[in-house]
N, C-alpha and C. Protein backbone atom coordinates (compact mmCIF):
# COMPACT_ATOMS: atom_id res chain seq x y z
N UNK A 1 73.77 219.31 126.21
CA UNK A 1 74.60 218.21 126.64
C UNK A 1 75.20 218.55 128.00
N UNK A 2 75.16 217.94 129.16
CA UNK A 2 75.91 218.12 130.01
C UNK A 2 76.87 216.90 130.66
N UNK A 3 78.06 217.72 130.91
CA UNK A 3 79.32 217.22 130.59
C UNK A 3 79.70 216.92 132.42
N UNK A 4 80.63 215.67 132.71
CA UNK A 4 80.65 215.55 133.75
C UNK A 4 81.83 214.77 134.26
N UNK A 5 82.99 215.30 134.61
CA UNK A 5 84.35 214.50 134.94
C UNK A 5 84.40 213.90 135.77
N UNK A 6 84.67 212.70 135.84
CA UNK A 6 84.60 211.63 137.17
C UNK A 6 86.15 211.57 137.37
N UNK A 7 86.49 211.58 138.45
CA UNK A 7 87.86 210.83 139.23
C UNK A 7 88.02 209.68 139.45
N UNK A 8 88.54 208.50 139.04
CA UNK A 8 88.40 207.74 139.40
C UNK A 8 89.62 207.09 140.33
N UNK A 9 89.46 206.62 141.61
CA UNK A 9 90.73 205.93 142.25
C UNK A 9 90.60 204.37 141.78
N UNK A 10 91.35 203.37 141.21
CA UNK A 10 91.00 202.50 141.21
C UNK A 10 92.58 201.43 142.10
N UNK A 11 91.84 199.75 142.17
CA UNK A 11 93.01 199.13 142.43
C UNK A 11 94.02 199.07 141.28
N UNK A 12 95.23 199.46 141.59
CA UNK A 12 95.79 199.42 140.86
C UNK A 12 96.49 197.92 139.59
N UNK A 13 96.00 196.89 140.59
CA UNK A 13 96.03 195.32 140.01
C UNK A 13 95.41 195.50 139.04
N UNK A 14 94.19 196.67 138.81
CA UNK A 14 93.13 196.06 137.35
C UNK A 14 92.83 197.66 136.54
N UNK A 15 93.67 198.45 136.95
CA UNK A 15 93.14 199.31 136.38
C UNK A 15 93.26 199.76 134.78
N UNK A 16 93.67 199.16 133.86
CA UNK A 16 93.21 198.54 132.62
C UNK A 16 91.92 197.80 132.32
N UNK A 17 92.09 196.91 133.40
CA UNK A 17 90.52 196.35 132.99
C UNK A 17 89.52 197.27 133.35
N UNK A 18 89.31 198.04 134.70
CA UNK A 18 88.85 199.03 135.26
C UNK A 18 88.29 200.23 133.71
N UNK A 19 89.44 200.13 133.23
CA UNK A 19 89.25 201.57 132.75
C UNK A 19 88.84 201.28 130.97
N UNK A 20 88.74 199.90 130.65
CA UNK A 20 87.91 199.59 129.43
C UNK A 20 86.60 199.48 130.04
N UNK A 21 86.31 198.80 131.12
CA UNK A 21 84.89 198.67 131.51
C UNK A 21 84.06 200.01 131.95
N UNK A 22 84.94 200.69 132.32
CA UNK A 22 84.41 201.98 132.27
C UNK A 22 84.29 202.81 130.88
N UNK A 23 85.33 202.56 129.95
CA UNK A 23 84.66 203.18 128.33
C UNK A 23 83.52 202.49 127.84
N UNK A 24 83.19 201.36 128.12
CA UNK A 24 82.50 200.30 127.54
C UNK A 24 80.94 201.09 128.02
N UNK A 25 81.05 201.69 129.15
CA UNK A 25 79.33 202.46 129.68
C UNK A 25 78.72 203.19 128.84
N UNK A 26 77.58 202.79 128.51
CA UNK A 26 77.28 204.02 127.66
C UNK A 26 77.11 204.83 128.41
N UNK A 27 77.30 206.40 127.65
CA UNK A 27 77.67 207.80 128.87
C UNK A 27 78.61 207.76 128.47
N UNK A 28 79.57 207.30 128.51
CA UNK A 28 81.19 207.28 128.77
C UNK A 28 81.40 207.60 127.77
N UNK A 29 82.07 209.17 127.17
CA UNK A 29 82.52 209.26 126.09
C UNK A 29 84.37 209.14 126.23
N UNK A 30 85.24 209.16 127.01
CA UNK A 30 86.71 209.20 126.75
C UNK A 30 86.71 208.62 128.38
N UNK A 31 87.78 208.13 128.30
CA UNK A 31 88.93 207.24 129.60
C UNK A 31 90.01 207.25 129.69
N UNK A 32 90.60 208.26 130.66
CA UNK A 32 92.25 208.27 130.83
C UNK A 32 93.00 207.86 131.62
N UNK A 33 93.97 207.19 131.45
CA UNK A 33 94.92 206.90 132.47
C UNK A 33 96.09 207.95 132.87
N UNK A 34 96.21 208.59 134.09
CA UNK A 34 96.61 209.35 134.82
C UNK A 34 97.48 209.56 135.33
N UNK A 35 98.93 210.25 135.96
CA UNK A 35 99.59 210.74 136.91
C UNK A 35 98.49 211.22 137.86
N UNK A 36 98.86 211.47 139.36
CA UNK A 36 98.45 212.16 140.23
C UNK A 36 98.14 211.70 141.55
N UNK A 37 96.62 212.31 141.58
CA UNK A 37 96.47 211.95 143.07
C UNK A 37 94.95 210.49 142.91
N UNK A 38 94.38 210.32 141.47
CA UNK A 38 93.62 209.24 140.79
C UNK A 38 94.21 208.40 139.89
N UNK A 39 93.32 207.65 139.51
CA UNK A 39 94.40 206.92 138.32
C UNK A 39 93.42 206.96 137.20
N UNK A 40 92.39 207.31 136.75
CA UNK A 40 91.64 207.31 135.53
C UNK A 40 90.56 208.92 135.68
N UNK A 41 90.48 209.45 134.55
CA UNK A 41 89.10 210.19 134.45
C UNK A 41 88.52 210.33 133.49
N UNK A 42 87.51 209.75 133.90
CA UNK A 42 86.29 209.44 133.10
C UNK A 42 85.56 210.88 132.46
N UNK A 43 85.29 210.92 131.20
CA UNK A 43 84.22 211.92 130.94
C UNK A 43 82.82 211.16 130.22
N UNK A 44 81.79 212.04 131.09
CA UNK A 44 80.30 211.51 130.77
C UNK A 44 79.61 212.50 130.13
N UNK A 45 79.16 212.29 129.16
CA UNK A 45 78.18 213.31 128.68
C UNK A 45 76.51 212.65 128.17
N UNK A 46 75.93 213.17 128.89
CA UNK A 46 74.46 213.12 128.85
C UNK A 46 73.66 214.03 128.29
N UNK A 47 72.41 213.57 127.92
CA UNK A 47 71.78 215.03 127.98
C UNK A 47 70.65 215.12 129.13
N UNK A 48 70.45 214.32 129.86
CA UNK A 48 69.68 215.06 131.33
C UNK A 48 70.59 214.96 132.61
N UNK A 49 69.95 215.85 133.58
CA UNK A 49 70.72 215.16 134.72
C UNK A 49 70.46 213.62 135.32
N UNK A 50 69.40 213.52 134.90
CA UNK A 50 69.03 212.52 135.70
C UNK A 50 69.44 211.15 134.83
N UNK A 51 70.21 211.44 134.15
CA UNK A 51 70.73 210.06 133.50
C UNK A 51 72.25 210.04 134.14
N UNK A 52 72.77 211.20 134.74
CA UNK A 52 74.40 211.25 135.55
C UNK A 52 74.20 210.01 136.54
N UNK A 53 73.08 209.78 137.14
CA UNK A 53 72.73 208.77 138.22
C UNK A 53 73.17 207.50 138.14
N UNK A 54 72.02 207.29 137.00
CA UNK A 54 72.16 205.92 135.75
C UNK A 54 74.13 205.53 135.32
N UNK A 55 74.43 206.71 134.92
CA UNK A 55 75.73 206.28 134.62
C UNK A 55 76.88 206.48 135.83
N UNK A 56 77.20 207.07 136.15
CA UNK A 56 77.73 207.52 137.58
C UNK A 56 77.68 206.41 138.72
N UNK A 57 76.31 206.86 139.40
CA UNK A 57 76.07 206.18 140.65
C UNK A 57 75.59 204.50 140.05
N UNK A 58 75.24 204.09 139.01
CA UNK A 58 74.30 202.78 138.80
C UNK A 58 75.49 202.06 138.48
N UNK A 59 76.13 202.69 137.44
CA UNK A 59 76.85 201.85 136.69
C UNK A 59 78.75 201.81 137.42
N UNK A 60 79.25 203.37 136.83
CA UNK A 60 80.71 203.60 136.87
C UNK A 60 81.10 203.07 138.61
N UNK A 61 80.13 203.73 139.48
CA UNK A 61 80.70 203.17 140.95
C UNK A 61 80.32 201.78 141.13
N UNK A 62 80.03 200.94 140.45
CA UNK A 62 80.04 199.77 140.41
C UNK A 62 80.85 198.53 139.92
N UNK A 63 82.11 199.03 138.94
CA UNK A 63 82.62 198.51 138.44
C UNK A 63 83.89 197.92 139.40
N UNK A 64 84.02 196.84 139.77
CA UNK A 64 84.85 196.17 140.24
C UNK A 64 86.16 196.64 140.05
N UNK A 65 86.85 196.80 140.91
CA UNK A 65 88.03 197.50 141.29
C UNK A 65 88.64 198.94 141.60
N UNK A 66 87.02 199.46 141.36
CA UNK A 66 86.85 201.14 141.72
C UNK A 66 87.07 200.96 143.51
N UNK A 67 87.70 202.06 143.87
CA UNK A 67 88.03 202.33 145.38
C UNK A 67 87.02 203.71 145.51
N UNK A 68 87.18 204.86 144.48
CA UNK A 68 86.12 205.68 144.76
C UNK A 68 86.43 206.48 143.61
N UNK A 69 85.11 207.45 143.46
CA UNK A 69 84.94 208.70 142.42
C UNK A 69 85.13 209.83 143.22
N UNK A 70 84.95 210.89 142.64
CA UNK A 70 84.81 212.50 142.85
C UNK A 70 84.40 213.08 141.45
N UNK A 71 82.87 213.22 141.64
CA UNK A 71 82.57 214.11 140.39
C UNK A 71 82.08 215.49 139.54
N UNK A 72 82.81 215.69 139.25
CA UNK A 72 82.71 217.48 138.93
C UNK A 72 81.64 217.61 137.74
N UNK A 73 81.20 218.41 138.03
CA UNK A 73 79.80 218.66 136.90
C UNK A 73 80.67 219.70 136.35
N UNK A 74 80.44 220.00 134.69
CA UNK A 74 80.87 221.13 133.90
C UNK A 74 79.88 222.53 133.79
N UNK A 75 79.79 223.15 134.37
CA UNK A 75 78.70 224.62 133.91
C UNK A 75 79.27 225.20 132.27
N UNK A 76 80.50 225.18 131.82
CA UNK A 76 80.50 225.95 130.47
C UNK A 76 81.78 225.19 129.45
N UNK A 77 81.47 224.97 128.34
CA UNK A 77 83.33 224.75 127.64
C UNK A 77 83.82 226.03 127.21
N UNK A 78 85.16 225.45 126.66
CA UNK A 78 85.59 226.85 126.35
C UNK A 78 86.61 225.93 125.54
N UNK A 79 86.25 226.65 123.79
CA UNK A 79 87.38 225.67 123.09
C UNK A 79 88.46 226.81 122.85
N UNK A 80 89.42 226.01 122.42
CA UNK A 80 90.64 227.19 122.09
C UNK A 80 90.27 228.04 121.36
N UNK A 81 89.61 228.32 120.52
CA UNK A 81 89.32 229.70 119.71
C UNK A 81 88.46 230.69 120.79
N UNK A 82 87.80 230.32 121.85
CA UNK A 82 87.34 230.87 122.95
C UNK A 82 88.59 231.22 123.66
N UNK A 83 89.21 230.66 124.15
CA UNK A 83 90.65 230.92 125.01
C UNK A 83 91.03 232.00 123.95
N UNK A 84 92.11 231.89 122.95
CA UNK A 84 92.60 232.55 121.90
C UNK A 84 91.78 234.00 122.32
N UNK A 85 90.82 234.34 122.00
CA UNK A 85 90.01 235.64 122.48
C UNK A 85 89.79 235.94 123.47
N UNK A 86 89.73 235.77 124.03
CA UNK A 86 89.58 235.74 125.98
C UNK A 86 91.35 236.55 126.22
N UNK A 87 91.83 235.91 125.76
CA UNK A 87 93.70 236.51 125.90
C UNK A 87 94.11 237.75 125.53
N UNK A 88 93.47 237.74 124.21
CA UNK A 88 93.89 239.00 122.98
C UNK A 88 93.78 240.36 123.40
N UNK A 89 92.44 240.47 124.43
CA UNK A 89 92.27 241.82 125.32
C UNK A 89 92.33 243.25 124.29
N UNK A 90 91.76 242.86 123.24
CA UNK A 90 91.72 243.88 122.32
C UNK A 90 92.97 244.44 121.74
N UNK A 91 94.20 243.58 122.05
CA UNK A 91 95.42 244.33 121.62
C UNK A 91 96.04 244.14 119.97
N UNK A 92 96.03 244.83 118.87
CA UNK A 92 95.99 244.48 117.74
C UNK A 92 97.63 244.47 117.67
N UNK A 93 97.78 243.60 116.64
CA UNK A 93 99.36 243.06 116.41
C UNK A 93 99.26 244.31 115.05
């Protein structure tokens, strides 16, 4: 599966509507509304690259009231029981 966080800037007049029409993609597994320097981020998960295109460039930058993306590709997860061990550094309680 590869995993792929979009930024999204949108107008702020629609970005509710913006940001159902963007869950509504298939690809689109979660849609958040944001503090910061964006106002939504999108996560896509595929299983080729060449479907990031399809959803990304075909679809998500198309949706009316998008101003722009920035999208980060994922190389690895790391769930909390990964973190949790990663920390521990061999030190026994």
């Amino acid at each position: 599966m590869i995993t792929a966080i979009v930024l999204v800037s949108a107008d702020v007049n629609r970005i509710p509507e913006v940001a159902q029409e963007v869950a509504d993609i298939p690809g689109v597994t979660e849609v958040y509304s944001v503090a910061g320097d964006v106002d939504l981020i999108a996560m896509v998960r595929v299983r080729r690259h060449e479907e990031l295109a399809d959803v990304i460039a075909d679809r998500i930058n198309k949706v009316p009231g998008i101003l722009d993306t920035s999208t980060h590709i994922a190389f690895r997860a790391y769930s909390q029981h990964d973190l949790e061990a990663a920390f521990a550094l061999g030190i026994e309680e």
